[in-house]
N, C-alpha and C. Protein backbone atom coordinates (compact mmCIF):
# COMPACT_ATOMS: atom_id res chain seq x y z
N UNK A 1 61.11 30.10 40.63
CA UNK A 1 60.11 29.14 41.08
C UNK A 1 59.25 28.70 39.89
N UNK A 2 58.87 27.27 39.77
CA UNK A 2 58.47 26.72 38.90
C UNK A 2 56.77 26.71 38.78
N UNK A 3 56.09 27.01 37.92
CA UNK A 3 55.02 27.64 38.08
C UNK A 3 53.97 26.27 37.85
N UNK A 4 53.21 25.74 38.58
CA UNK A 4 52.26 24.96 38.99
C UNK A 4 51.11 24.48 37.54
N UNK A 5 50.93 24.20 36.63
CA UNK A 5 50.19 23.89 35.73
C UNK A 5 48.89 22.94 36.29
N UNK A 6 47.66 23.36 36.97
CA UNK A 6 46.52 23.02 37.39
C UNK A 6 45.37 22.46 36.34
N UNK A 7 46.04 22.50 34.93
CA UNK A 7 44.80 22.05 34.27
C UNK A 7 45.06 20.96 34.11
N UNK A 8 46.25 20.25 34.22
CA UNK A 8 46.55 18.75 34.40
C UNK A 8 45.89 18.32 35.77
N UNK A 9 45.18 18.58 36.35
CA UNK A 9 44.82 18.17 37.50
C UNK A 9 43.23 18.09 37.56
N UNK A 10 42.82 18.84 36.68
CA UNK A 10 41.26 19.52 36.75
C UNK A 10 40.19 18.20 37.16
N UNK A 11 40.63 17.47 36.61
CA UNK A 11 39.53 16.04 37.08
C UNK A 11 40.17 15.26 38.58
N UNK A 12 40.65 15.70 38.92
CA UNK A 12 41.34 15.07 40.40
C UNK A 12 40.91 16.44 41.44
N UNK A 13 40.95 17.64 40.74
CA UNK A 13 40.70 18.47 41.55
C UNK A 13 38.66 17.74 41.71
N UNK A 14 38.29 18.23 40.66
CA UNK A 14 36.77 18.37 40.80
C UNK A 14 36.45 17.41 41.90
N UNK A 15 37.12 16.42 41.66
CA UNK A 15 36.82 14.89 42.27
C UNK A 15 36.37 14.89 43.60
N UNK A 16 37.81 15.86 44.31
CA UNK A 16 38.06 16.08 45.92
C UNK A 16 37.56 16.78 46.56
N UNK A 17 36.77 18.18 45.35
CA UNK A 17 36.04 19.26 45.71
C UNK A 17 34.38 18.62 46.02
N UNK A 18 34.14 17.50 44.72
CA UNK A 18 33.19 17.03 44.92
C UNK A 18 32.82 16.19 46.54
N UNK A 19 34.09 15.69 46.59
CA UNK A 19 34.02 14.53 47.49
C UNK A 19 33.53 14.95 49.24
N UNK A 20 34.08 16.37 49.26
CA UNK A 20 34.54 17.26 50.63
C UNK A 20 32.94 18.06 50.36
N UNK A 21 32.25 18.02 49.27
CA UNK A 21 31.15 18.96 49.45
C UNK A 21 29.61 17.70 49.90
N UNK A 22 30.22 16.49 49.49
CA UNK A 22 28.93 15.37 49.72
C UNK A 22 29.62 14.91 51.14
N UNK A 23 30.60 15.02 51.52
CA UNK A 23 31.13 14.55 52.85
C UNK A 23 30.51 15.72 53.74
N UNK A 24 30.33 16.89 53.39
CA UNK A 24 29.10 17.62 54.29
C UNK A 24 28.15 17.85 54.46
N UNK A 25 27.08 16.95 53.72
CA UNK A 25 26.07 17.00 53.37
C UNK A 25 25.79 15.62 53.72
N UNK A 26 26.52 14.74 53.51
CA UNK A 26 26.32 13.17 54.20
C UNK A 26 27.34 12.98 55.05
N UNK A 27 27.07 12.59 56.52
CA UNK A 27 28.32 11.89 57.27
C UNK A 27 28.47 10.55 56.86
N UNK A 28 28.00 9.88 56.28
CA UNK A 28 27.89 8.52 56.10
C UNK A 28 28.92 8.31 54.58
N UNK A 29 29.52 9.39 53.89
CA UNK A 29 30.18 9.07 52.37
C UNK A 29 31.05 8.85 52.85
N UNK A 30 31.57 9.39 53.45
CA UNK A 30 33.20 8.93 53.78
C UNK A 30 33.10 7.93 54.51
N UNK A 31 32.27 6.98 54.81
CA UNK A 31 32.90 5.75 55.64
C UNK A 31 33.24 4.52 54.67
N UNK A 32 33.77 3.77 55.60
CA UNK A 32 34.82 2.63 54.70
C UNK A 32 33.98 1.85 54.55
N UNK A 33 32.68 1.11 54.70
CA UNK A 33 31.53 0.45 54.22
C UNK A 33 30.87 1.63 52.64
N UNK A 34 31.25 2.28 52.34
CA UNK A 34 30.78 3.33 51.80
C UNK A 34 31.26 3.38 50.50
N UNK A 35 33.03 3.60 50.91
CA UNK A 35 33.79 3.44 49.75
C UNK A 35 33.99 2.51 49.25
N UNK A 36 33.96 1.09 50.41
CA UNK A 36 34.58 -0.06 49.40
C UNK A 36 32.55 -0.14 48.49
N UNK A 37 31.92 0.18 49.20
CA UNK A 37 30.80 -0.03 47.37
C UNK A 37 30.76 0.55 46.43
N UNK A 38 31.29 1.94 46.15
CA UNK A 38 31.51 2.87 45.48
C UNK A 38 32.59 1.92 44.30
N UNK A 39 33.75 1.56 45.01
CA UNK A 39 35.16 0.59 44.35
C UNK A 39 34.76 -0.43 44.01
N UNK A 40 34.00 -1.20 44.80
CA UNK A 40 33.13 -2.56 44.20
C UNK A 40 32.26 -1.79 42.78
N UNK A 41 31.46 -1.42 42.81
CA UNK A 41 30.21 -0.73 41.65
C UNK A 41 31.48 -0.38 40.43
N UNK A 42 32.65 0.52 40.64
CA UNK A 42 33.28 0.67 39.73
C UNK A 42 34.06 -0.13 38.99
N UNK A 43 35.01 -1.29 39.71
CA UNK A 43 35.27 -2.46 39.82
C UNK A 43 35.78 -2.97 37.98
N UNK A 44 34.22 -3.31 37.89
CA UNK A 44 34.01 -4.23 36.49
C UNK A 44 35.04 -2.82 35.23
N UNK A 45 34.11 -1.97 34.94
CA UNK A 45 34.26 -0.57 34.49
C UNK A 45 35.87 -0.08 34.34
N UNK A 46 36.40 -0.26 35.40
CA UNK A 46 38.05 -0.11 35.71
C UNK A 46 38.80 -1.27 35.40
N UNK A 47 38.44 -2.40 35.28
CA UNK A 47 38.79 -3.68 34.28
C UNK A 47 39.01 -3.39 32.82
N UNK A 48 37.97 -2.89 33.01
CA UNK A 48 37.54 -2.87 30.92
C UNK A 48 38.35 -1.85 30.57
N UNK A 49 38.50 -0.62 31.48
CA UNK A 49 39.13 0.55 30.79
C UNK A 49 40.77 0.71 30.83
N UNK A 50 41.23 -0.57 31.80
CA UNK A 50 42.77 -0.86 31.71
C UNK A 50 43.28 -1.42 30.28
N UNK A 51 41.95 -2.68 29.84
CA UNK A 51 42.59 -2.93 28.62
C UNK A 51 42.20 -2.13 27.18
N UNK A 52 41.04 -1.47 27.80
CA UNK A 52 41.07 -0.09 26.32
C UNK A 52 42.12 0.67 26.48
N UNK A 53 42.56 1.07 27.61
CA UNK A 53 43.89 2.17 27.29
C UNK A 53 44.86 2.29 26.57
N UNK A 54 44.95 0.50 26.48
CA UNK A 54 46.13 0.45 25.57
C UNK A 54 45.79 0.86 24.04
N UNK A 55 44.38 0.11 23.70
CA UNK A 55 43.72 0.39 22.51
C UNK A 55 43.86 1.67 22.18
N UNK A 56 43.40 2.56 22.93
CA UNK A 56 43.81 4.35 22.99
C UNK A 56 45.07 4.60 22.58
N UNK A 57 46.13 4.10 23.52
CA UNK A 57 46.94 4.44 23.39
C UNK A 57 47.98 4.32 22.07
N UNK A 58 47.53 3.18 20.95
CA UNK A 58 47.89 2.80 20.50
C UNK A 58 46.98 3.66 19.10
N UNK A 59 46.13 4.49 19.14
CA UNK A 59 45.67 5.39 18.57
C UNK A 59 44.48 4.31 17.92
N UNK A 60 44.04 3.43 18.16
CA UNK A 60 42.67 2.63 18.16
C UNK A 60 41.44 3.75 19.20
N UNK A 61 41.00 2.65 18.43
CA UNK A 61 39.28 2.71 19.21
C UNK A 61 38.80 1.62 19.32
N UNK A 62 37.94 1.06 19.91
CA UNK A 62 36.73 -0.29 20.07
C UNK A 62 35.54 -0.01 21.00
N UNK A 63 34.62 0.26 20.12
CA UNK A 63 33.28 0.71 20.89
C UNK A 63 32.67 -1.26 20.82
N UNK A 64 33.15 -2.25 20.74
CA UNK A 64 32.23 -3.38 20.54
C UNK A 64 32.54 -4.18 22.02
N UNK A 65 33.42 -3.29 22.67
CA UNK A 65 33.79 -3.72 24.20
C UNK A 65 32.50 -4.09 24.99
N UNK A 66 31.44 -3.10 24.81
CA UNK A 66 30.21 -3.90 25.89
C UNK A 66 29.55 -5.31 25.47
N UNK A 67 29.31 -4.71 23.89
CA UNK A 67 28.76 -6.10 23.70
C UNK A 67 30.00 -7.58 23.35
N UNK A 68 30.78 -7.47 23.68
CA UNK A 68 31.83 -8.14 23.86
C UNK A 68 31.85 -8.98 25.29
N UNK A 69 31.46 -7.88 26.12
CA UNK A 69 31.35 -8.59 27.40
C UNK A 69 30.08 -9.04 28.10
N UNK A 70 28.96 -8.84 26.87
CA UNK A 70 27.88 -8.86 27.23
C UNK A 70 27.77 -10.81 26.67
N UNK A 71 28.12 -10.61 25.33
CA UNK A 71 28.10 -12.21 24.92
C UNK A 71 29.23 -13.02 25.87
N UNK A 72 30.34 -12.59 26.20
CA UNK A 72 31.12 -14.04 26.95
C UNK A 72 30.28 -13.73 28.20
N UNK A 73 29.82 -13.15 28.96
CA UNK A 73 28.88 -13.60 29.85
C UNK A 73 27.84 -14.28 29.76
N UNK A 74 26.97 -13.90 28.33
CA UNK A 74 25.65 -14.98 28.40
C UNK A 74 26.23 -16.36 27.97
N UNK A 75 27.94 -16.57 27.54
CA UNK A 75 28.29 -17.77 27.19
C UNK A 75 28.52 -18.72 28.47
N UNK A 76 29.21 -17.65 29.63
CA UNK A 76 29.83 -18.35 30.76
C UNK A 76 28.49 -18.48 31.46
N UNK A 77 27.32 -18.00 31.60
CA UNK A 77 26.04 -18.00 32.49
C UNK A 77 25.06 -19.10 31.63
N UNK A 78 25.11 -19.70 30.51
CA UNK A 78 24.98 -20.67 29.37
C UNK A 78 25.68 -21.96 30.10
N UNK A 79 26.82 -21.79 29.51
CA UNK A 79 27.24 -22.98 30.19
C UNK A 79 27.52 -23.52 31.44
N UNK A 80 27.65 -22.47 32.44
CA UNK A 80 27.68 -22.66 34.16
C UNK A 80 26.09 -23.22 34.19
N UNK A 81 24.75 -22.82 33.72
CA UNK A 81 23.66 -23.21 34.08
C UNK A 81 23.36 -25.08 33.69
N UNK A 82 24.48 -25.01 32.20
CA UNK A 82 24.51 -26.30 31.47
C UNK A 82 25.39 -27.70 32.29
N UNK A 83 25.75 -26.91 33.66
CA UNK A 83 26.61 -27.84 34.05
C UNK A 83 28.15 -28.23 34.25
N UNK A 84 28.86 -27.29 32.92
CA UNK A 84 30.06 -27.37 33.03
C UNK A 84 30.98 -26.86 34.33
N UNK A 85 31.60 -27.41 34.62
CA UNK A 85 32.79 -26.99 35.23
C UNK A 85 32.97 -25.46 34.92
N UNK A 86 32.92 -24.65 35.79
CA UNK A 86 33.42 -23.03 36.12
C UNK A 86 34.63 -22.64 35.24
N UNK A 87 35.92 -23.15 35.30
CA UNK A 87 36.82 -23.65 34.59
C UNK A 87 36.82 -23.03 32.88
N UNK A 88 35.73 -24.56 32.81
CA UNK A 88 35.68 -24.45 31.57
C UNK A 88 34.88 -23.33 31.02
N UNK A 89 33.64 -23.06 31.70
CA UNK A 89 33.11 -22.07 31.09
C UNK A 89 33.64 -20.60 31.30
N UNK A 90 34.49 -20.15 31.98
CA UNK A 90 35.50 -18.94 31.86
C UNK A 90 36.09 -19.13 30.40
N UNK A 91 36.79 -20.31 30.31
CA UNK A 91 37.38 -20.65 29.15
C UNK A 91 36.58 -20.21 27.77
N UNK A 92 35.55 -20.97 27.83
CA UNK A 92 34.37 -20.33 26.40
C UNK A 92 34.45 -18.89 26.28
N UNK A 93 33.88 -17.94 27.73
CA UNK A 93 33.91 -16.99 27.74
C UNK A 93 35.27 -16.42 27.21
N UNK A 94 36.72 -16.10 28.01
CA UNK A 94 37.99 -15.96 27.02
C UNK A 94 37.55 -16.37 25.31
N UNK A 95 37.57 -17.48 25.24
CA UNK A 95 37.44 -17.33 23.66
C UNK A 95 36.53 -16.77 22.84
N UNK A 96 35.66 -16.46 23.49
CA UNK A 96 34.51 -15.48 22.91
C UNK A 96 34.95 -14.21 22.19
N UNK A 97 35.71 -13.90 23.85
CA UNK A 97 36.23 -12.30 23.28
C UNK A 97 36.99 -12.19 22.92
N UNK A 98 37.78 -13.29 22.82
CA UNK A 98 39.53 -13.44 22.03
C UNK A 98 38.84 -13.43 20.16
N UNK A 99 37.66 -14.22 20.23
CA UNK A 99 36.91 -14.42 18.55
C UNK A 99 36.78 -13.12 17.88
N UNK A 100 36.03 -12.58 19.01
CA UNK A 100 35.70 -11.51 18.81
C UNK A 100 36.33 -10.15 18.26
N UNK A 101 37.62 -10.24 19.41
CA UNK A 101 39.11 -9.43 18.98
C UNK A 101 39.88 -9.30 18.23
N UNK A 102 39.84 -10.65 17.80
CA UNK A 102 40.43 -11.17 16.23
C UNK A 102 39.60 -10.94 15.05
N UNK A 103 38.28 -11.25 15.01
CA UNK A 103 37.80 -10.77 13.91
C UNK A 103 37.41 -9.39 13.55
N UNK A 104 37.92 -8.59 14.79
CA UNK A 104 37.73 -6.92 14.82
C UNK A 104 39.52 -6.76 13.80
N UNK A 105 40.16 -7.46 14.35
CA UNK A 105 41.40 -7.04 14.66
C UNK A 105 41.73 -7.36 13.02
N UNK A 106 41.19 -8.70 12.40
CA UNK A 106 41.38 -9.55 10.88
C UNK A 106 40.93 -8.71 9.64
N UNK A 107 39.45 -7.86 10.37
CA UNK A 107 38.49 -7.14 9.65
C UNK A 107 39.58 -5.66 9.15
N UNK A 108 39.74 -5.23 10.21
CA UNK A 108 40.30 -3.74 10.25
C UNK A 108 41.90 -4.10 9.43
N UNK A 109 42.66 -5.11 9.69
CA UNK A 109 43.95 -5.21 9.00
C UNK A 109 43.96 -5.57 7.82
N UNK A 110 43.42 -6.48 7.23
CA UNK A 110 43.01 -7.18 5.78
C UNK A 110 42.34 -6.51 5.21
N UNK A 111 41.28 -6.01 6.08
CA UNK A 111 40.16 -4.98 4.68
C UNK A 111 40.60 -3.38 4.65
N UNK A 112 41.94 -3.15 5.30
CA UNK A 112 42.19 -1.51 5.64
C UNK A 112 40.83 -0.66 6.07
N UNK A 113 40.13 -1.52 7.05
CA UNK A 113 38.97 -0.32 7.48
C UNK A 113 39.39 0.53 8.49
N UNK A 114 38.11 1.55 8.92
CA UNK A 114 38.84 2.30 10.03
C UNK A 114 38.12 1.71 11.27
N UNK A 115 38.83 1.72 12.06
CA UNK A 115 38.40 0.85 13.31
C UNK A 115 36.66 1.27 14.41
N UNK A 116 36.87 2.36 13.94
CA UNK A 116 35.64 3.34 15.01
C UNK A 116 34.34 2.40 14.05
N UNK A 117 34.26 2.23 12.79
CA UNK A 117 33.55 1.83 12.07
C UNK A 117 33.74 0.44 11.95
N UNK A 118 34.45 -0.57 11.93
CA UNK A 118 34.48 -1.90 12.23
C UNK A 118 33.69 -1.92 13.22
N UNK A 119 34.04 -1.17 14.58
CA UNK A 119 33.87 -1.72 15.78
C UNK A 119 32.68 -1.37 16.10
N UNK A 120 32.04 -0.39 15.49
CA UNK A 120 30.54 -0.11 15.31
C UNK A 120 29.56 -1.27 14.81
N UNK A 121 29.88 -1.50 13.86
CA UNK A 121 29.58 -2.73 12.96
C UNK A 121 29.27 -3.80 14.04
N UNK A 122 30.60 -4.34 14.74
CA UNK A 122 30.13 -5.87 15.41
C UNK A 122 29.88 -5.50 16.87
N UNK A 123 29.75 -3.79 17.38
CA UNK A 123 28.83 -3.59 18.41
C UNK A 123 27.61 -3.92 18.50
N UNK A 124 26.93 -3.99 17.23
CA UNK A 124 25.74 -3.79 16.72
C UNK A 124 25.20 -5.41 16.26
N UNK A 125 26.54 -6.08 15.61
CA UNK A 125 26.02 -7.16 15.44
C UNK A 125 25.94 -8.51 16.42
N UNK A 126 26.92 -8.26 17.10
CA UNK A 126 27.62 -9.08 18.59
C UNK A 126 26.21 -8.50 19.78
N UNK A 127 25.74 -6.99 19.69
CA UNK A 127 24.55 -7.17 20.63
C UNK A 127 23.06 -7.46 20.17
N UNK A 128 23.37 -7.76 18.79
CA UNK A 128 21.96 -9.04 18.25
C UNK A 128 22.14 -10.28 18.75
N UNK A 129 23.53 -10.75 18.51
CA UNK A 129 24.15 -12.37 18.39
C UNK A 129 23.72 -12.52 20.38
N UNK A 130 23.91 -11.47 21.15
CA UNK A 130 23.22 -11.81 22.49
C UNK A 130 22.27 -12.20 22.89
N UNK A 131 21.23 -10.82 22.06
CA UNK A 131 20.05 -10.90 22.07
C UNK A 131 19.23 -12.36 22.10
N UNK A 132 19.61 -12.35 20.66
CA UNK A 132 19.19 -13.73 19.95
C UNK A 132 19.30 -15.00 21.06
N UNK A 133 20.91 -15.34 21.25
CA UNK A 133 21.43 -15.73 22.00
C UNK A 133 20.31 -16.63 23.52
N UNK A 134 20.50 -15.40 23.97
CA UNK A 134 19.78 -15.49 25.38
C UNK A 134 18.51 -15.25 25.27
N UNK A 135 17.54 -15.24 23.76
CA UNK A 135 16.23 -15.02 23.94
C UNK A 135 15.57 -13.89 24.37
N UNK A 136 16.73 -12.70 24.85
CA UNK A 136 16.40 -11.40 25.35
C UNK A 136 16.13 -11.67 26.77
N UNK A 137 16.50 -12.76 27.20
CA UNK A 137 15.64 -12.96 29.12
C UNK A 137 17.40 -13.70 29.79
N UNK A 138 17.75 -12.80 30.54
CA UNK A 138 18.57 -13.72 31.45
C UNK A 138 18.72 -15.02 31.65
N UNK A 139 19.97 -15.82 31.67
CA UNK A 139 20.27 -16.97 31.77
C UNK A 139 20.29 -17.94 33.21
N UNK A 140 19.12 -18.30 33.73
CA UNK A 140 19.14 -18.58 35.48
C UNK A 140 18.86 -20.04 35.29
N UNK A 141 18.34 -21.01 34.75
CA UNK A 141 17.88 -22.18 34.93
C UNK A 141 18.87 -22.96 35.41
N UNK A 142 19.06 -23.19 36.12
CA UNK A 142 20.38 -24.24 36.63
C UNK A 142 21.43 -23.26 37.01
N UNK A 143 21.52 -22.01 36.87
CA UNK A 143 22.65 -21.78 37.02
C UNK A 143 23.07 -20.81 38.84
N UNK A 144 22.08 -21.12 38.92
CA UNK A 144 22.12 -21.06 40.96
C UNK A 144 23.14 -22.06 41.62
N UNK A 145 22.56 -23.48 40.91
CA UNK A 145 23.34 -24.51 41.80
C UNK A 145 24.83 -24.57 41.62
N UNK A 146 25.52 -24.08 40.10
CA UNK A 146 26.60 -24.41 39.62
C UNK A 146 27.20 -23.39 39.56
N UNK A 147 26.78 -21.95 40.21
CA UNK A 147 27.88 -20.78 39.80
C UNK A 147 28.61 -20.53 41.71
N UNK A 148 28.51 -21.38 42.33
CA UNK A 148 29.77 -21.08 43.67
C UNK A 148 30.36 -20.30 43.32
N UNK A 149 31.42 -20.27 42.89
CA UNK A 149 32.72 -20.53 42.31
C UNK A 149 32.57 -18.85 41.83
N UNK A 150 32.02 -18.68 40.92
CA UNK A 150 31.94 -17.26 40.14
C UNK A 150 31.18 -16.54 41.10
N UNK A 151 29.99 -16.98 41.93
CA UNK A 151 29.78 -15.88 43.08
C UNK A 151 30.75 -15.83 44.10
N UNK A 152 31.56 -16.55 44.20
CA UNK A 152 32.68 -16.30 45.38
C UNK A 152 33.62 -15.18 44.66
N UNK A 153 33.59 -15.18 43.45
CA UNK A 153 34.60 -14.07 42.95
C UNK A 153 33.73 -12.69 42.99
N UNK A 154 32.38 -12.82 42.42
CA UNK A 154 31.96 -11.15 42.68
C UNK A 154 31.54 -11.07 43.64
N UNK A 155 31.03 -11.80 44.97
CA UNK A 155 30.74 -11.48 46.10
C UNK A 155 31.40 -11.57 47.66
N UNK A 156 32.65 -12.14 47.16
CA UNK A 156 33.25 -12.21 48.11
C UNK A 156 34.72 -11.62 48.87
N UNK A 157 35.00 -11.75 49.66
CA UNK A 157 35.70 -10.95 50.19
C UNK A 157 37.54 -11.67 50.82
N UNK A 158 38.67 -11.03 50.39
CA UNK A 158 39.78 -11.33 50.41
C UNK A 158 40.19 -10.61 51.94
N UNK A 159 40.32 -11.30 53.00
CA UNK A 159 41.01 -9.99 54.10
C UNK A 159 40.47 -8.71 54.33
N UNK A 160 38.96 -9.32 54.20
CA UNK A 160 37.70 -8.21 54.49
C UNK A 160 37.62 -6.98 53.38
N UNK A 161 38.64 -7.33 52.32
CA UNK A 161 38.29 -6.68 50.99
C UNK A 161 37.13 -7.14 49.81
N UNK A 162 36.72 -6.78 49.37
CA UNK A 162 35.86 -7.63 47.99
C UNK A 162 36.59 -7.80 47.08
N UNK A 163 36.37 -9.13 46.74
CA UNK A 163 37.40 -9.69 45.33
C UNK A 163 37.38 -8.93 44.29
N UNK A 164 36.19 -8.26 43.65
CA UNK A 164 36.54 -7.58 42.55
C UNK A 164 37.81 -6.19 42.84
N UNK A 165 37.32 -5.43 43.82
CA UNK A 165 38.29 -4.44 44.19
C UNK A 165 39.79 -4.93 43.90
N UNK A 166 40.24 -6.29 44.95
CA UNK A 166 41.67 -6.89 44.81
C UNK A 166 42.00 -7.22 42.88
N UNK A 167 40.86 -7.71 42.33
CA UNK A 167 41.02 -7.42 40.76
C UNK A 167 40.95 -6.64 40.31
N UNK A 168 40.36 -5.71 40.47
CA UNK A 168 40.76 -4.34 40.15
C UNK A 168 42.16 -3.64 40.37
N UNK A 169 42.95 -3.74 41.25
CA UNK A 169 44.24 -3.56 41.69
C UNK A 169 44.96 -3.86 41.19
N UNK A 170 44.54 -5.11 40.88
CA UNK A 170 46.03 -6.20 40.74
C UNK A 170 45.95 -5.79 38.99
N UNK A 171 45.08 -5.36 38.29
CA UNK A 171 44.46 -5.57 37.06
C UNK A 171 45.41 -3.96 36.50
């Protein structure tokens, strides 16, 4: 008989132990209004960490991922407030972080740096270029009337699922 190796499991165990000890202590965790917010809240987080894995996997690193997603948002919440078409301003946003990826990606191959330290570098400088950016204050002026479209994606719901969850899945 083949003998069971449990330390491959240790974070799936804790998980269930955790899950079964707040499920007695709250009747309300385990309900399905419950979990899908738990999956919604994680959502964004489980996006980002599908396409670092590969980075991992590929024996990289990129710590400039938040502020990466921090600037194509104040770009897409910029230009959705400015009027553009939804469309297009996804589009800016993509190229933001595509700029961004590339000049991590141009930096680290051409100058033989090491990546943990590139990516430190334009963590640091990409969450000034926000800062700056957005004035340090959220981007709202106009952008109530013109973001439909992008609140129908984080707030809304596919077959009584929430869209981010179904992107999360599909992702």
């Amino acid at each position: 008989m083949k003998k069971i190796n449990f330390s491959k499991f240790q974070s799936i165990i804790g998980l269930v132990i955790f899950s079964i000890i707040v499920s007695l202590i709250n009747d309300r965790f385990m309900t399905g209004s419950n979990i899908l917010n738990i999956l919604r809240q994680t959502s964004i987080n489980s996006i980002i960490a599908a396409g670092m894995t590969f980075v991992i996997i590929t024996g990289g690193i990129d710590l400039s991922v938040g502020s990466t997603l921090a600037i194509s948002g104040a770009i897409v919440a910029t230009l959705i407030a400015a009027g553009f078409n939804p469309f297009i301003a996804i589009i800016g946003a993509l190229l933001t972080g595509a700029f961004v990826g590339l000049l991590n990606g141009v930096i680290i191959a051409k100058g033989k740096l090491q990546p943990f330290i590139v990516t430190l570098a334009t963590m640091t400088i990409f969450r000034g270029v926000t800062l700056v950016f957005t004035d340090g204050k959220p981007v709202s002026a106009g952008y109530e009337k013109n973001a439909e479209f992008l609140s129908s994606i984080g707030n809304g719901y596919l077959l009584g699922i929430p869209i981010p969850i179904i992107i999360m899945i599909v992702d």
